[in-house]
PDBML (XML) file of the C-alpha atoms, coordinates in Angstrom:
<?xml version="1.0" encoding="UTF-8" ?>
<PDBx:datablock datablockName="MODEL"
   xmlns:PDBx="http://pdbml.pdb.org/schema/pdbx-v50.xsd"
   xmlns:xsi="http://www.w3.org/2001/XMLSchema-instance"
   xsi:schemaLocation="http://pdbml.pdb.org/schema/pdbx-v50.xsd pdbx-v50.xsd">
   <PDBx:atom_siteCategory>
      <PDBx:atom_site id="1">
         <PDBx:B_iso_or_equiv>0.00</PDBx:B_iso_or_equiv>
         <PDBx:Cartn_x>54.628</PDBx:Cartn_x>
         <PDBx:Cartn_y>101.804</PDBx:Cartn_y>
         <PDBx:Cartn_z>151.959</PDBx:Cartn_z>
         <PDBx:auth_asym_id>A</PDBx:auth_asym_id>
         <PDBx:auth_atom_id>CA</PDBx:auth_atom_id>
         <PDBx:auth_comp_id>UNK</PDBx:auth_comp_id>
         <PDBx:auth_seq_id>1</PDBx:auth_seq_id>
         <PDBx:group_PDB>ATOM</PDBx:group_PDB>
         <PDBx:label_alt_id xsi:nil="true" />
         <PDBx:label_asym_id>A</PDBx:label_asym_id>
         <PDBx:label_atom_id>CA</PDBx:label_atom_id>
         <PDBx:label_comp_id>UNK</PDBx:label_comp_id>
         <PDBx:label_entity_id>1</PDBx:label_entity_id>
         <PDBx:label_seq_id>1</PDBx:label_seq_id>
         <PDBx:occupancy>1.00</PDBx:occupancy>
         <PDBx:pdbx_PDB_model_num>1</PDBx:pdbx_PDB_model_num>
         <PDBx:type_symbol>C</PDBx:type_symbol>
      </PDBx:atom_site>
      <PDBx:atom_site id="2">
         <PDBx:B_iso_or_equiv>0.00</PDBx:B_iso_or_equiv>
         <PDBx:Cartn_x>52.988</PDBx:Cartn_x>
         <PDBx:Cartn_y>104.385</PDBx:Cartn_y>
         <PDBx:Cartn_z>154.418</PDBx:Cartn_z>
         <PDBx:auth_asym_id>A</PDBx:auth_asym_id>
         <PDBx:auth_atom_id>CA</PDBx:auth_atom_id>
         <PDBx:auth_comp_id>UNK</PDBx:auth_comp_id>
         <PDBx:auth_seq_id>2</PDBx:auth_seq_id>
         <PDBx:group_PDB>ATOM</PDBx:group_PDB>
         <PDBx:label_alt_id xsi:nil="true" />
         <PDBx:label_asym_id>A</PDBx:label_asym_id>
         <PDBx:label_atom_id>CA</PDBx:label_atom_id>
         <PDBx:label_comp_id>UNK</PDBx:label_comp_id>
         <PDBx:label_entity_id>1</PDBx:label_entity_id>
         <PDBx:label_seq_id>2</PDBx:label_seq_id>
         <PDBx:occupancy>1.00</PDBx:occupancy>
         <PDBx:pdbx_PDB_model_num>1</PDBx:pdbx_PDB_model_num>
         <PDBx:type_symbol>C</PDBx:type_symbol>
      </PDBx:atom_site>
      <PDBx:atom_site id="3">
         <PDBx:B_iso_or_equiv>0.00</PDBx:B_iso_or_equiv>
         <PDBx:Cartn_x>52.631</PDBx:Cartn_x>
         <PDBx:Cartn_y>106.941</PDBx:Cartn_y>
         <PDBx:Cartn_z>151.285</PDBx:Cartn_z>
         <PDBx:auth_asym_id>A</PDBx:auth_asym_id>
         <PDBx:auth_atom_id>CA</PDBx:auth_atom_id>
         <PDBx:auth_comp_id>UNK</PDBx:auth_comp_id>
         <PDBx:auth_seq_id>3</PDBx:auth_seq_id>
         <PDBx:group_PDB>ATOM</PDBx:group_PDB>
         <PDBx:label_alt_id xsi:nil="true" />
         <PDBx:label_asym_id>A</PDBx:label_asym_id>
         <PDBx:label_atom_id>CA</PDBx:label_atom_id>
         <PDBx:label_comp_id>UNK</PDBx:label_comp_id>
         <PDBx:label_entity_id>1</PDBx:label_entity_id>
         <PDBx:label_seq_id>3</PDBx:label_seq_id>
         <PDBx:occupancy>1.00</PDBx:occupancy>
         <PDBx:pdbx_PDB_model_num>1</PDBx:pdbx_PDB_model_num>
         <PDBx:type_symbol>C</PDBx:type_symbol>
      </PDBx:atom_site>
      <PDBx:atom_site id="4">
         <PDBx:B_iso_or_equiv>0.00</PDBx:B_iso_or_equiv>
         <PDBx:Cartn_x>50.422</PDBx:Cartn_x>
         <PDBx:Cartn_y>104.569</PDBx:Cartn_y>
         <PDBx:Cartn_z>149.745</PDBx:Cartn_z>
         <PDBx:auth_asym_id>A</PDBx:auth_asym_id>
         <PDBx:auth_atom_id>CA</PDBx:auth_atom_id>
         <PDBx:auth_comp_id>UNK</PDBx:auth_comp_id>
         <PDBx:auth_seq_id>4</PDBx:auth_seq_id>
         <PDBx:group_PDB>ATOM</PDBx:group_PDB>
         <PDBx:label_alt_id xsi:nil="true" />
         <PDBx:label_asym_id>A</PDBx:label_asym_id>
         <PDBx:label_atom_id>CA</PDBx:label_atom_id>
         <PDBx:label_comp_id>UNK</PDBx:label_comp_id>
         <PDBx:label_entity_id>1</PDBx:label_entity_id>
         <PDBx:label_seq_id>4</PDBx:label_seq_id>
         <PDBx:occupancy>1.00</PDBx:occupancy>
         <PDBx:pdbx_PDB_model_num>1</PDBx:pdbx_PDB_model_num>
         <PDBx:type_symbol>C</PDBx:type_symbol>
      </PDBx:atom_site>
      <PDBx:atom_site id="5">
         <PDBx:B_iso_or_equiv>0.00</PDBx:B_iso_or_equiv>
         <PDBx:Cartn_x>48.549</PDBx:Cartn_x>
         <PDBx:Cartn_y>103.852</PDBx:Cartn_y>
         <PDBx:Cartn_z>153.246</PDBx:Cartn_z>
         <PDBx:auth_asym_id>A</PDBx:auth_asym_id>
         <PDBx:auth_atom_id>CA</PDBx:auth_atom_id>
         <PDBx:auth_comp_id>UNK</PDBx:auth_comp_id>
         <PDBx:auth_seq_id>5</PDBx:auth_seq_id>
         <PDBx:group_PDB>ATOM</PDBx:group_PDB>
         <PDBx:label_alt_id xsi:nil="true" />
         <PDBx:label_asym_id>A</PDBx:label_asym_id>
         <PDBx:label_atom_id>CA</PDBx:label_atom_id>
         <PDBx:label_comp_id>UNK</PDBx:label_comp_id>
         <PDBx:label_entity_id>1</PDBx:label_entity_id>
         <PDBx:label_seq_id>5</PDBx:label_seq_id>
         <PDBx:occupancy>1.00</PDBx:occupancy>
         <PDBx:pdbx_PDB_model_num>1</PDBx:pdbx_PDB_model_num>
         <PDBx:type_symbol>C</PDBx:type_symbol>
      </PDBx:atom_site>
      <PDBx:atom_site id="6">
         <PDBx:B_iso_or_equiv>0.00</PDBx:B_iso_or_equiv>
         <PDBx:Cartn_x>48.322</PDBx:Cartn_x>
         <PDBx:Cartn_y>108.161</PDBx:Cartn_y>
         <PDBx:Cartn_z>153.212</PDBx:Cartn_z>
         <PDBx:auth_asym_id>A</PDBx:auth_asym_id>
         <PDBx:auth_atom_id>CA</PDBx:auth_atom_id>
         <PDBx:auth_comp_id>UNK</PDBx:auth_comp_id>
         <PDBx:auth_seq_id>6</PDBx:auth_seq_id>
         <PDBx:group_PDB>ATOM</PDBx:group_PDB>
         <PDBx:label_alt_id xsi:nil="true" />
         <PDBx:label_asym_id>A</PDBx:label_asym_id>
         <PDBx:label_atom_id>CA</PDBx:label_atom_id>
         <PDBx:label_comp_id>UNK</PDBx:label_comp_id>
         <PDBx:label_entity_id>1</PDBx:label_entity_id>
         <PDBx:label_seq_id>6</PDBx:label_seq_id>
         <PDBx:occupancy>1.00</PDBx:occupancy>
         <PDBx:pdbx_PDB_model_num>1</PDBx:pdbx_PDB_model_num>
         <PDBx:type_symbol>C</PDBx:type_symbol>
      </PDBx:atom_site>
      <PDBx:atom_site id="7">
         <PDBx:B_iso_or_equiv>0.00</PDBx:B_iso_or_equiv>
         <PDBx:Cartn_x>46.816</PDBx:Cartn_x>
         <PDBx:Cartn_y>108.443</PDBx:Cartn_y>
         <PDBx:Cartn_z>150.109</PDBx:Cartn_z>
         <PDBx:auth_asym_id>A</PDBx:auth_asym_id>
         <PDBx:auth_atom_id>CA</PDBx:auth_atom_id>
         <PDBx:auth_comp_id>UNK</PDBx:auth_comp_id>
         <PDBx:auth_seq_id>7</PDBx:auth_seq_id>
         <PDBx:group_PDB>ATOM</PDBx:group_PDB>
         <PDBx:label_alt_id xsi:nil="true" />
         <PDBx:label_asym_id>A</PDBx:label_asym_id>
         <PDBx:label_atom_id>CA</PDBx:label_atom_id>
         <PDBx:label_comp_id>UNK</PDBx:label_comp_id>
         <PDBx:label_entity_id>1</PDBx:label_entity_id>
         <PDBx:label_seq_id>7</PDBx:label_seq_id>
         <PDBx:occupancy>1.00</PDBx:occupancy>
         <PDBx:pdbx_PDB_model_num>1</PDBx:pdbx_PDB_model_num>
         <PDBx:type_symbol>C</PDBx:type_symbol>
      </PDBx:atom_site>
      <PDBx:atom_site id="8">
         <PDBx:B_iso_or_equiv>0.00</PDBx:B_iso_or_equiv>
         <PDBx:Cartn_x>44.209</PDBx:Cartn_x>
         <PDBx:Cartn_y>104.955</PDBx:Cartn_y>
         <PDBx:Cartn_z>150.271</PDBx:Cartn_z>
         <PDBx:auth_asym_id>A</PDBx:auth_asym_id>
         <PDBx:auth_atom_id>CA</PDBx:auth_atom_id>
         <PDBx:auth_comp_id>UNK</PDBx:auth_comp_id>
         <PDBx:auth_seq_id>8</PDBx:auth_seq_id>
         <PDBx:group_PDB>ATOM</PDBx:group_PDB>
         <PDBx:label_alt_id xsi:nil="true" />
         <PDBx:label_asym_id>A</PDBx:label_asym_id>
         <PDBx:label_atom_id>CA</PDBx:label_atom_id>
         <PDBx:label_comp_id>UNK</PDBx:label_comp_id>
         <PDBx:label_entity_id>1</PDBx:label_entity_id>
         <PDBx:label_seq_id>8</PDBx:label_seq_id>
         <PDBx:occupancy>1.00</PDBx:occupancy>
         <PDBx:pdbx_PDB_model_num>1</PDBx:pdbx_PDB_model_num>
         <PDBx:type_symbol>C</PDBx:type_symbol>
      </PDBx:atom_site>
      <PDBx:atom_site id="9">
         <PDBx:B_iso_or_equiv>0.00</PDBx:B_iso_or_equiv>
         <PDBx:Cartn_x>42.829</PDBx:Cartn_x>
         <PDBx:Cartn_y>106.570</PDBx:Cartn_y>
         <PDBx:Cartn_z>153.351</PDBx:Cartn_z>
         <PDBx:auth_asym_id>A</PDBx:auth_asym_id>
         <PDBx:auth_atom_id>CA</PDBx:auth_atom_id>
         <PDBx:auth_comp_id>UNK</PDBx:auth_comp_id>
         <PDBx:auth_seq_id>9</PDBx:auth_seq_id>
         <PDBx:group_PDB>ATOM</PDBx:group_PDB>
         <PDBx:label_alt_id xsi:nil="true" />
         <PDBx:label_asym_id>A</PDBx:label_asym_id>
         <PDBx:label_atom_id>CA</PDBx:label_atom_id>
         <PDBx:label_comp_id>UNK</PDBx:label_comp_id>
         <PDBx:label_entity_id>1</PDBx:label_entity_id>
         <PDBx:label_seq_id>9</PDBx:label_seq_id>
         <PDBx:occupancy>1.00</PDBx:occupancy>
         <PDBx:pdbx_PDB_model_num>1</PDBx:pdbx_PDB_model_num>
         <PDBx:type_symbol>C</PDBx:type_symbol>
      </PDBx:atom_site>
      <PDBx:atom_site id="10">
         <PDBx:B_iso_or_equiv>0.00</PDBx:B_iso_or_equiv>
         <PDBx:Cartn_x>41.479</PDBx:Cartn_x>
         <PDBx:Cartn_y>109.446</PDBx:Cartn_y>
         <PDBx:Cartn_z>151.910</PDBx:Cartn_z>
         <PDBx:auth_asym_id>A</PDBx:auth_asym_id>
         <PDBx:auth_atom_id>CA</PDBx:auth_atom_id>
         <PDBx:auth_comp_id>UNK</PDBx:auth_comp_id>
         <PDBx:auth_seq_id>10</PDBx:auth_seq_id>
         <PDBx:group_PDB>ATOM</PDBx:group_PDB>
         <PDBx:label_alt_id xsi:nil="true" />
         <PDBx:label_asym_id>A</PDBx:label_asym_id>
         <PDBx:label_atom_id>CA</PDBx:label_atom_id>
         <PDBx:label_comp_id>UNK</PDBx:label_comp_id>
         <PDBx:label_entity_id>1</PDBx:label_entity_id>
         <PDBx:label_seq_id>10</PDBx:label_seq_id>
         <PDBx:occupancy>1.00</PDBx:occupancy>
         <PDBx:pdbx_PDB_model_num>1</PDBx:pdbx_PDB_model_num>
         <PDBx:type_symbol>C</PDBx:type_symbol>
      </PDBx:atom_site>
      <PDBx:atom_site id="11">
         <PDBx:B_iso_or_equiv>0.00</PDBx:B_iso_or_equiv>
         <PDBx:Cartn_x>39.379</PDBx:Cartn_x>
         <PDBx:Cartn_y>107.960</PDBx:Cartn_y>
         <PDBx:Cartn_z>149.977</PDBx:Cartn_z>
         <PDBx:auth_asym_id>A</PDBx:auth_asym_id>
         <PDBx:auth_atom_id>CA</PDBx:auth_atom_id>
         <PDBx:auth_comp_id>UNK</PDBx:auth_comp_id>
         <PDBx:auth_seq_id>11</PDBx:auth_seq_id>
         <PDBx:group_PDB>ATOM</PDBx:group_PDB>
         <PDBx:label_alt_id xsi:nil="true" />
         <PDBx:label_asym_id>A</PDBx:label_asym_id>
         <PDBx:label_atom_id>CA</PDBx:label_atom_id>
         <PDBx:label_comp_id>UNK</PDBx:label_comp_id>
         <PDBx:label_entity_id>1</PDBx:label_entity_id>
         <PDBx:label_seq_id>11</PDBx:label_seq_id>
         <PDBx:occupancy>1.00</PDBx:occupancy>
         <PDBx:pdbx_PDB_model_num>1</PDBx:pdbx_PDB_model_num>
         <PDBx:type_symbol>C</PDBx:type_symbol>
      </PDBx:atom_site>
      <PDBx:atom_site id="12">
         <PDBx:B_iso_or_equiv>0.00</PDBx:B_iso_or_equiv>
         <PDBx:Cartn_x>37.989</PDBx:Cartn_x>
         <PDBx:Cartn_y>105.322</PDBx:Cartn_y>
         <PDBx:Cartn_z>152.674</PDBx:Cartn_z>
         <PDBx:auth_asym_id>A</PDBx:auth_asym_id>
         <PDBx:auth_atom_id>CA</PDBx:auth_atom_id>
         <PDBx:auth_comp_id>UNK</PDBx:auth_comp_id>
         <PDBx:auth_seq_id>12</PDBx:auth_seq_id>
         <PDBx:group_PDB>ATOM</PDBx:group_PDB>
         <PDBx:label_alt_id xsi:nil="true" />
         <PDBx:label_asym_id>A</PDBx:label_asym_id>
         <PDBx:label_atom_id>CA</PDBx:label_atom_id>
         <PDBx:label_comp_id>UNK</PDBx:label_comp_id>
         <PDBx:label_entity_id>1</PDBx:label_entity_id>
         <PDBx:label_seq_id>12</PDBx:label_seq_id>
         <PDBx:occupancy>1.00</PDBx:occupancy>
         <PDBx:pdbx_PDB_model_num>1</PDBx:pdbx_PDB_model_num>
         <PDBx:type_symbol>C</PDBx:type_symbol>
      </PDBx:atom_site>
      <PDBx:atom_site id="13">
         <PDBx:B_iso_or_equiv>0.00</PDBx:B_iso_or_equiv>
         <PDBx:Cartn_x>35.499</PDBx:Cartn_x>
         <PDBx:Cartn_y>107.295</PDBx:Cartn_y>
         <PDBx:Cartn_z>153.262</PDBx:Cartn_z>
         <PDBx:auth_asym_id>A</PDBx:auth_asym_id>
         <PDBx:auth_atom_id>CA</PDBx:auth_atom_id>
         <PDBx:auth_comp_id>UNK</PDBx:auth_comp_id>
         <PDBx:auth_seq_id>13</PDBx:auth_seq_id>
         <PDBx:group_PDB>ATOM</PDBx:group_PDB>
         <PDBx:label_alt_id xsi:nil="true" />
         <PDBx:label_asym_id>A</PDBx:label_asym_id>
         <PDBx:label_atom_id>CA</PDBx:label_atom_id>
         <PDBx:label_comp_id>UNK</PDBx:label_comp_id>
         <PDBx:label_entity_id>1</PDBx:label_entity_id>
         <PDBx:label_seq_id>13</PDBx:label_seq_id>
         <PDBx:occupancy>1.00</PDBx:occupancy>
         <PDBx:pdbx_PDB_model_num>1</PDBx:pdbx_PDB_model_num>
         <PDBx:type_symbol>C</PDBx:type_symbol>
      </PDBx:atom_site>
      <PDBx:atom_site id="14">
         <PDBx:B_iso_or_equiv>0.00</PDBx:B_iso_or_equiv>
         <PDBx:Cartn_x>34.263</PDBx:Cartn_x>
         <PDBx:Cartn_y>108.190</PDBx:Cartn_y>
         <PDBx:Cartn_z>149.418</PDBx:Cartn_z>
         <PDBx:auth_asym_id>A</PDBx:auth_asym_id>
         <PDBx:auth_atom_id>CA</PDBx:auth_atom_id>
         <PDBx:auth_comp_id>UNK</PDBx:auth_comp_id>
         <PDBx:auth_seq_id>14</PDBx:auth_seq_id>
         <PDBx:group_PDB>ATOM</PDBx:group_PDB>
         <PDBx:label_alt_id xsi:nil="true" />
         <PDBx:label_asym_id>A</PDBx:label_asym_id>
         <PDBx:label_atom_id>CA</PDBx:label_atom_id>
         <PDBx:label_comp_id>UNK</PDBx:label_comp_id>
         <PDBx:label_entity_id>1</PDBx:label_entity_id>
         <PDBx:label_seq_id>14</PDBx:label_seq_id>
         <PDBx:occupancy>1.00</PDBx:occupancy>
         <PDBx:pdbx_PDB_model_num>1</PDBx:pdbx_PDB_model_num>
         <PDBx:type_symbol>C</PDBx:type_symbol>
      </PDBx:atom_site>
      <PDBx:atom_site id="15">
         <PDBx:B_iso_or_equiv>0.00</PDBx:B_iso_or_equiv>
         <PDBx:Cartn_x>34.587</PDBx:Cartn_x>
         <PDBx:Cartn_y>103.979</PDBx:Cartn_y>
         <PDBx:Cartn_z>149.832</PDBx:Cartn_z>
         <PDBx:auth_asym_id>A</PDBx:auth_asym_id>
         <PDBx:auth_atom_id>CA</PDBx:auth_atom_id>
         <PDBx:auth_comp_id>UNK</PDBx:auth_comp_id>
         <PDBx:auth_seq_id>15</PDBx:auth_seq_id>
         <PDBx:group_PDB>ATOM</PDBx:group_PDB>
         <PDBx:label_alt_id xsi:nil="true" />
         <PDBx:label_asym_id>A</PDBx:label_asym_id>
         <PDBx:label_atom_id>CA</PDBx:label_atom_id>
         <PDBx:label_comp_id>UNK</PDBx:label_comp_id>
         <PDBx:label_entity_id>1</PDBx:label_entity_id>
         <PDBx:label_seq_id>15</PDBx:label_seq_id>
         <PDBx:occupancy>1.00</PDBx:occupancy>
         <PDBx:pdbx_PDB_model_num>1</PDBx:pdbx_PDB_model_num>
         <PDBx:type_symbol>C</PDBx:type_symbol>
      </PDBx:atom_site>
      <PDBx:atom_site id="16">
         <PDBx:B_iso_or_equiv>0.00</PDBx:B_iso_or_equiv>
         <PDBx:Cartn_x>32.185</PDBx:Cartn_x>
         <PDBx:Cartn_y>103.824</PDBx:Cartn_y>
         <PDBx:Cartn_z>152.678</PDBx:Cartn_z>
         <PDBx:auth_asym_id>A</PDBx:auth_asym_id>
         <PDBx:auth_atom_id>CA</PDBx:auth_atom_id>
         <PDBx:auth_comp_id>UNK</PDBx:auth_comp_id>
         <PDBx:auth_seq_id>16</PDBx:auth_seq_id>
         <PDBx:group_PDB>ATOM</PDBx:group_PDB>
         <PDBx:label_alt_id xsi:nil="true" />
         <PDBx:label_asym_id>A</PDBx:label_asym_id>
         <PDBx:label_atom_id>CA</PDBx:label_atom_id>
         <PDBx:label_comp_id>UNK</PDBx:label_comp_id>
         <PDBx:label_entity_id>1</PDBx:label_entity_id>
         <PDBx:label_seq_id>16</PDBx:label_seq_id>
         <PDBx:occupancy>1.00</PDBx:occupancy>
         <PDBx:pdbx_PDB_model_num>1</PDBx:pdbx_PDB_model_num>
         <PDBx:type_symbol>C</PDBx:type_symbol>
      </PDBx:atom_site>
      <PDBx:atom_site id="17">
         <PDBx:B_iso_or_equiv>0.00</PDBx:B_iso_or_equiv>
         <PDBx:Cartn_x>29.209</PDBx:Cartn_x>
         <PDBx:Cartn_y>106.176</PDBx:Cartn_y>
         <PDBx:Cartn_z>150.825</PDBx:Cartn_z>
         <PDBx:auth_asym_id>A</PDBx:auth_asym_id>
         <PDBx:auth_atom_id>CA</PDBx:auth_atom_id>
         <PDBx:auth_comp_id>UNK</PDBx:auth_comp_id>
         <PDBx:auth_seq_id>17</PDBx:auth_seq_id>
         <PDBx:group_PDB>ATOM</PDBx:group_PDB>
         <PDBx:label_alt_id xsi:nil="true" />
         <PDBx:label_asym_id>A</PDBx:label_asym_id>
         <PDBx:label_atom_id>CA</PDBx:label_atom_id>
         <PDBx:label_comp_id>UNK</PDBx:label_comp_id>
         <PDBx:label_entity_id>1</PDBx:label_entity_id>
         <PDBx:label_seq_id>17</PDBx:label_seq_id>
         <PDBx:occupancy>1.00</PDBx:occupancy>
         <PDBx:pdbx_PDB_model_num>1</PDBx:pdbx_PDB_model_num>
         <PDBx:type_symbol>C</PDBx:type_symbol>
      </PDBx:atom_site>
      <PDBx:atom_site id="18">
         <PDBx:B_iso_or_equiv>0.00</PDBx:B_iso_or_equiv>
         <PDBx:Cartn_x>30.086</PDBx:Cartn_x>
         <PDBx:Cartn_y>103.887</PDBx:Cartn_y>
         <PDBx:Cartn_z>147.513</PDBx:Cartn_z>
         <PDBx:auth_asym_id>A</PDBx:auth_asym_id>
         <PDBx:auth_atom_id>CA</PDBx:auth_atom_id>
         <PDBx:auth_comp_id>UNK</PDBx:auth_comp_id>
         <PDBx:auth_seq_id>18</PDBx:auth_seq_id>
         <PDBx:group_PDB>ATOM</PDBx:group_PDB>
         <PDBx:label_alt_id xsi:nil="true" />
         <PDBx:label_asym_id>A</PDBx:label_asym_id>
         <PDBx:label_atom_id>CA</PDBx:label_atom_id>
         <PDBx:label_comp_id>UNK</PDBx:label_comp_id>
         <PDBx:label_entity_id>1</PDBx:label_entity_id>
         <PDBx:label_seq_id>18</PDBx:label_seq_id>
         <PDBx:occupancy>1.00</PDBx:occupancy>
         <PDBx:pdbx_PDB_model_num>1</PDBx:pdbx_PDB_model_num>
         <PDBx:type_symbol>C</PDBx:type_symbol>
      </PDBx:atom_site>
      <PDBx:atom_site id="19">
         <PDBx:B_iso_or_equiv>0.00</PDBx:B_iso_or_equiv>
         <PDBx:Cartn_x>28.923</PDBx:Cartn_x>
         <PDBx:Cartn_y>101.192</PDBx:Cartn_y>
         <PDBx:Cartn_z>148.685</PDBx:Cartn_z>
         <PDBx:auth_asym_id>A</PDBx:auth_asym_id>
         <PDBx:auth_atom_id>CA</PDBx:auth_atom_id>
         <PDBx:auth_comp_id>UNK</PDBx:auth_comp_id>
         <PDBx:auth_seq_id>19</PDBx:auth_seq_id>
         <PDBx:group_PDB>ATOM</PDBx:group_PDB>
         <PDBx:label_alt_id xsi:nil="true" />
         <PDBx:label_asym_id>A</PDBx:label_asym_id>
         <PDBx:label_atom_id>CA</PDBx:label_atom_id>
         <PDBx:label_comp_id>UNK</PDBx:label_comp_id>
         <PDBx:label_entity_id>1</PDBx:label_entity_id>
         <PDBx:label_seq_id>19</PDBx:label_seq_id>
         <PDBx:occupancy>1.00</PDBx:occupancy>
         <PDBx:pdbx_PDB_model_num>1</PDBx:pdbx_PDB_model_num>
         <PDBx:type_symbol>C</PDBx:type_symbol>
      </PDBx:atom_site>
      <PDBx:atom_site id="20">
         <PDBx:B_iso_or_equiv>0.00</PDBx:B_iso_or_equiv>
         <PDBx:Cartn_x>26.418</PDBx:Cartn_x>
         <PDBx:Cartn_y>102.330</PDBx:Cartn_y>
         <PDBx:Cartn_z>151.281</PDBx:Cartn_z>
         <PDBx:auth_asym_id>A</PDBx:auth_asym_id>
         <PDBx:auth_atom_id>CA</PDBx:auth_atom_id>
         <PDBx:auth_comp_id>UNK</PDBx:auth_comp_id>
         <PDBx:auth_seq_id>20</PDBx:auth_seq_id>
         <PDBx:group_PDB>ATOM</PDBx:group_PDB>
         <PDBx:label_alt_id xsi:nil="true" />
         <PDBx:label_asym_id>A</PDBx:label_asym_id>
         <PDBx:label_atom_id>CA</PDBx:label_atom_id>
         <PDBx:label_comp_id>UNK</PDBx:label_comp_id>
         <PDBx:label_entity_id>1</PDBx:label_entity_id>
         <PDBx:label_seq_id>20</PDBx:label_seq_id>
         <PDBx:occupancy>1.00</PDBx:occupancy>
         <PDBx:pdbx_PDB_model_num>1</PDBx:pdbx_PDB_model_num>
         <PDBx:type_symbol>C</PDBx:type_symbol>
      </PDBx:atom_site>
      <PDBx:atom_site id="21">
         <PDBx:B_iso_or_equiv>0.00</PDBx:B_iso_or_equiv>
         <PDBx:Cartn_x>24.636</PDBx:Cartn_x>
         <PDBx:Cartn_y>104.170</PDBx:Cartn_y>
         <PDBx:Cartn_z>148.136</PDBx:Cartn_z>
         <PDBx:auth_asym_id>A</PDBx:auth_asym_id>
         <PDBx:auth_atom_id>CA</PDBx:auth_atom_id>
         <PDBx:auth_comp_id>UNK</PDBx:auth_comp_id>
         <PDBx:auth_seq_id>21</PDBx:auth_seq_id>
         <PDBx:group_PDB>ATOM</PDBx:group_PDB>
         <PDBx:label_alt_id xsi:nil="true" />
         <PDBx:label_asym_id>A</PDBx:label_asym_id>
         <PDBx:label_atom_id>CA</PDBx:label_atom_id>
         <PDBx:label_comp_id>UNK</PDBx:label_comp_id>
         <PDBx:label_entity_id>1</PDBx:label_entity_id>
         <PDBx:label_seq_id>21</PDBx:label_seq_id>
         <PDBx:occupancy>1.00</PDBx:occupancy>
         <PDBx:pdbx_PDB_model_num>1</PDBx:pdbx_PDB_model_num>
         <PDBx:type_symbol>C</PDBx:type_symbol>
      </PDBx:atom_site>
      <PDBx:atom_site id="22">
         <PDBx:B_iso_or_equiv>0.00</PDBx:B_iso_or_equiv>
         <PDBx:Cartn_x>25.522</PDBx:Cartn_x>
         <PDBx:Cartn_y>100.802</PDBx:Cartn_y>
         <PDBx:Cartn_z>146.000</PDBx:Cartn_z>
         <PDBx:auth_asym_id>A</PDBx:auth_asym_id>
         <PDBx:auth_atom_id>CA</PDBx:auth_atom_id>
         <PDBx:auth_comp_id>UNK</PDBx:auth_comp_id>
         <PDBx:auth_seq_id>22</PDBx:auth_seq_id>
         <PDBx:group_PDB>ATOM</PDBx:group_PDB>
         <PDBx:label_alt_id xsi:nil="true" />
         <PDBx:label_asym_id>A</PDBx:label_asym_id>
         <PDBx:label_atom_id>CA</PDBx:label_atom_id>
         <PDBx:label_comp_id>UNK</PDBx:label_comp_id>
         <PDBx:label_entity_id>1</PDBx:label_entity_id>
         <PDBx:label_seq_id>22</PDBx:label_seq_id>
         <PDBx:occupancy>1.00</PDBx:occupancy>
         <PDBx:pdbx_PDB_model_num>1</PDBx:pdbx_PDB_model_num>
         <PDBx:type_symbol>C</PDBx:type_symbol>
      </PDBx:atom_site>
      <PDBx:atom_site id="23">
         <PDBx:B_iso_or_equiv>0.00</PDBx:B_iso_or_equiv>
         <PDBx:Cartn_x>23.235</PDBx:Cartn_x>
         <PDBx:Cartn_y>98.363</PDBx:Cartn_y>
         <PDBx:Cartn_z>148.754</PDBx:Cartn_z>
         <PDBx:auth_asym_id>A</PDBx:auth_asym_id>
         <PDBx:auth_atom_id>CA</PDBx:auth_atom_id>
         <PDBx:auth_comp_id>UNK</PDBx:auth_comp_id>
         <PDBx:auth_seq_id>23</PDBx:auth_seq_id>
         <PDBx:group_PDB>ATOM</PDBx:group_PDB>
         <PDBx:label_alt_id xsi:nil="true" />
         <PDBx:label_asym_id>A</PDBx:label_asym_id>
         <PDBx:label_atom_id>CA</PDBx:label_atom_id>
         <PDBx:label_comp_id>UNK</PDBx:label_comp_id>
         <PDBx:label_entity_id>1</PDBx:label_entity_id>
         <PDBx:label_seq_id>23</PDBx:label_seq_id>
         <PDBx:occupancy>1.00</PDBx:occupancy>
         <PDBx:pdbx_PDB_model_num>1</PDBx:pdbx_PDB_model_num>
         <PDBx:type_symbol>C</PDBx:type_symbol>
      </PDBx:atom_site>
      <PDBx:atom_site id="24">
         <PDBx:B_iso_or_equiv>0.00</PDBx:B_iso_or_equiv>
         <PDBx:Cartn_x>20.557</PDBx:Cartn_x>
         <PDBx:Cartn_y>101.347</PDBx:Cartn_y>
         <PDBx:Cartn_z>148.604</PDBx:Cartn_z>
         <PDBx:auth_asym_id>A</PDBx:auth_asym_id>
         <PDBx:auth_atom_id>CA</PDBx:auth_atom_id>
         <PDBx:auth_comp_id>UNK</PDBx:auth_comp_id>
         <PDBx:auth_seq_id>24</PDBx:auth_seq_id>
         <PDBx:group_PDB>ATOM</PDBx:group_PDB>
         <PDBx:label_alt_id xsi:nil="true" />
         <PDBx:label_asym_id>A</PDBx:label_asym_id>
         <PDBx:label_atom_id>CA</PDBx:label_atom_id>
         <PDBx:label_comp_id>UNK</PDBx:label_comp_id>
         <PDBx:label_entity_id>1</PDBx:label_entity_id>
         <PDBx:label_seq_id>24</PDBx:label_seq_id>
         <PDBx:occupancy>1.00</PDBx:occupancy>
         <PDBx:pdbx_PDB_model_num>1</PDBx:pdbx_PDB_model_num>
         <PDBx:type_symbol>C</PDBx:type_symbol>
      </PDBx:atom_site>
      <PDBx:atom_site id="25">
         <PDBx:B_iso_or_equiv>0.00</PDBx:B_iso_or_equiv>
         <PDBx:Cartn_x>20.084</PDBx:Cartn_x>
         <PDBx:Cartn_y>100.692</PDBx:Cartn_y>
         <PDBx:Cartn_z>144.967</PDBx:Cartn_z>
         <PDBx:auth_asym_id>A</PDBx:auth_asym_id>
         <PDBx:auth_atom_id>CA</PDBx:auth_atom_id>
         <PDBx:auth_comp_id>UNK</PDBx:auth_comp_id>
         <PDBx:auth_seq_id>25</PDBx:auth_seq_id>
         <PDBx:group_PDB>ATOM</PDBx:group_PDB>
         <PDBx:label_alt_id xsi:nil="true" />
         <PDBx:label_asym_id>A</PDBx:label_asym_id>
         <PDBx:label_atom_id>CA</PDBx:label_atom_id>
         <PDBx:label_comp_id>UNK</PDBx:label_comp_id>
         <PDBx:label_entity_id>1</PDBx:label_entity_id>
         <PDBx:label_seq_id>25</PDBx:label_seq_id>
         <PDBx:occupancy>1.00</PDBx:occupancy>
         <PDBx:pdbx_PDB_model_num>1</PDBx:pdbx_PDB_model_num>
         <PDBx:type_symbol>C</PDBx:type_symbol>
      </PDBx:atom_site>
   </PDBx:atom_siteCategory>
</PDBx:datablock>
């Protein structure tokens, strides 16, 4: 399963500003 763990973490971050930008509006 650490392939999958890989790949999910790159987008944590795009995650992060998603919903940060989501509470803002």
């Amino acid at each position: 399963s650490a392939g999958c763990l890989f790949f999910l973490s790159i987008g944590i971050v795009f995650l992060c500003i998603a919903q940060t930008m989501a509470g803002t509006l």
